[in-house]
Protein backbone atom coordinates (compact mmCIF):
# COMPACT_ATOMS: atom_id res chain seq x y z
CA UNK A 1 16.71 -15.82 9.00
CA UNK A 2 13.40 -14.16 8.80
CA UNK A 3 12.87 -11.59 6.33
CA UNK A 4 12.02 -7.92 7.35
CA UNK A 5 8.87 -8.02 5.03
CA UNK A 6 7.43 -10.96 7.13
CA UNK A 7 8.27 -9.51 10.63
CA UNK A 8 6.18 -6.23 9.12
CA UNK A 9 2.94 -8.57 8.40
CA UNK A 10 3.38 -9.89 11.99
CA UNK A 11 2.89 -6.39 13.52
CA UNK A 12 -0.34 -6.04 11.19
CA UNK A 13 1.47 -4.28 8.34
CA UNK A 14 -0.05 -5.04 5.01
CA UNK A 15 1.30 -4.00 1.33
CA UNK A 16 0.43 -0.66 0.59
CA UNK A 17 0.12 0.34 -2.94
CA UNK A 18 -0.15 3.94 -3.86
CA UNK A 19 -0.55 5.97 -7.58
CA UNK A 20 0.60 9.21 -7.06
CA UNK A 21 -0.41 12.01 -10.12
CA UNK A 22 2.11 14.43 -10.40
CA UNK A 23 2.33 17.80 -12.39
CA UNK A 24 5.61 17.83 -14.62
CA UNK A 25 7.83 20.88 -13.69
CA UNK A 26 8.14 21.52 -17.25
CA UNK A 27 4.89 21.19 -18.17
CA UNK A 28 2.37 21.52 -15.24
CA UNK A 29 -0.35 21.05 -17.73
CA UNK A 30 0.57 17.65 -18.17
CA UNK A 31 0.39 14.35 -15.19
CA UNK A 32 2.49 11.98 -14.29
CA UNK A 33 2.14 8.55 -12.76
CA UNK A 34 4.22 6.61 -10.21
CA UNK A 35 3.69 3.57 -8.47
CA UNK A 36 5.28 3.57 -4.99
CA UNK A 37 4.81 0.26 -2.75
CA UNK A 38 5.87 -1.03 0.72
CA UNK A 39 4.47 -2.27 3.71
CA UNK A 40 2.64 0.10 6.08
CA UNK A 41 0.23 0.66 8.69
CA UNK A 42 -3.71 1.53 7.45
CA UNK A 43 -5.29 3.84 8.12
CA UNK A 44 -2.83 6.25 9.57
CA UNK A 45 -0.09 4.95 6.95
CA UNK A 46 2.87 6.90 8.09
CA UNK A 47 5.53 4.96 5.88
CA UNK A 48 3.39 6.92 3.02
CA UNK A 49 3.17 9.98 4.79
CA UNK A 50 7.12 10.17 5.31
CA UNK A 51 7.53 9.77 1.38
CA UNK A 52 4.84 12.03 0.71
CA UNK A 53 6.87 14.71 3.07
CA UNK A 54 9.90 13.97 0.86
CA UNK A 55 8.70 13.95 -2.22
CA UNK A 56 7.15 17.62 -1.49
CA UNK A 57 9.97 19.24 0.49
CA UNK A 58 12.85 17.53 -2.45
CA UNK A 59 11.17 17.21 -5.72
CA UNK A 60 10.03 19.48 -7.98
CA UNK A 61 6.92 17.97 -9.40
CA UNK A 62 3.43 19.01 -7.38
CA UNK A 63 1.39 16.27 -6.26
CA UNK A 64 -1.82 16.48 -7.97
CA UNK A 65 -3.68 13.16 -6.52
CA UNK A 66 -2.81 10.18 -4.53
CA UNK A 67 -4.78 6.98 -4.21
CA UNK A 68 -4.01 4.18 -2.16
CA UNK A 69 -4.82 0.42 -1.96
CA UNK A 70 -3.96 -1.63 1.56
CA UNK A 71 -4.30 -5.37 1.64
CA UNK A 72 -3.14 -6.96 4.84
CA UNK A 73 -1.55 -10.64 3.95
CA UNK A 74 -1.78 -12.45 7.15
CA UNK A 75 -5.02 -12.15 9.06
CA UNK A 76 -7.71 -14.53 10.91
CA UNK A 77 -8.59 -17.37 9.27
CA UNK A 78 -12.20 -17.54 7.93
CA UNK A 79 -14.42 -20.61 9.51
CA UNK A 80 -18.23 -21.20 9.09
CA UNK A 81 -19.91 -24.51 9.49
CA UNK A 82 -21.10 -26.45 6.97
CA UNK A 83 -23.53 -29.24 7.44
CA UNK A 84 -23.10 -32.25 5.44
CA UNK A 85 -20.57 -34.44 3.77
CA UNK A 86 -19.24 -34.49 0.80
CA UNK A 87 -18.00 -37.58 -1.01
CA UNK A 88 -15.21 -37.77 -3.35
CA UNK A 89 -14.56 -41.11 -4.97
């Protein structure tokens, strides 16, 4: 059986990392970090828009900053020619 995560990277999803900064509601002085992760689709990523939605309409603590990195996983192969041989004994 194939997993779901491998299907994802087959329709050009790649893993999406994002570091959201949060105000505590306690303190709004002070930030908070959290690490969310999942596949999505750059540069639109709605799978990170739909949590972002969430987390604003159900949770108390106010975004301060997000910032993402996207790396797709399976993509074209690289090929340039090279011109010689090598020996290896």
């Amino acid at each position: 059986m194939v997993s779901r995560e491998f299907r994802l990277q087959l329709k050009g999803y790649g893993l999406t990392t994002a570091e959201i900064h949060y105000r505590l509601p306690d303190h709004p002085a002070l930030l908070q970090r959290y690490l969310w992760q999942d596949y999505d689709l750059a540069p639109d990523f709605p799978t990170l828009q739909g949590f972002l939605d969430f987390w604003q309409r159900e949770l108390e603590g106010a975004l301060h900053s997000v910032r993402v990195a996207h790396q797709r996983l399976i993509k074209p192969s690289e090929w340039r020619a090279v011109n010689g041989i090598i020996s290896v004994h």
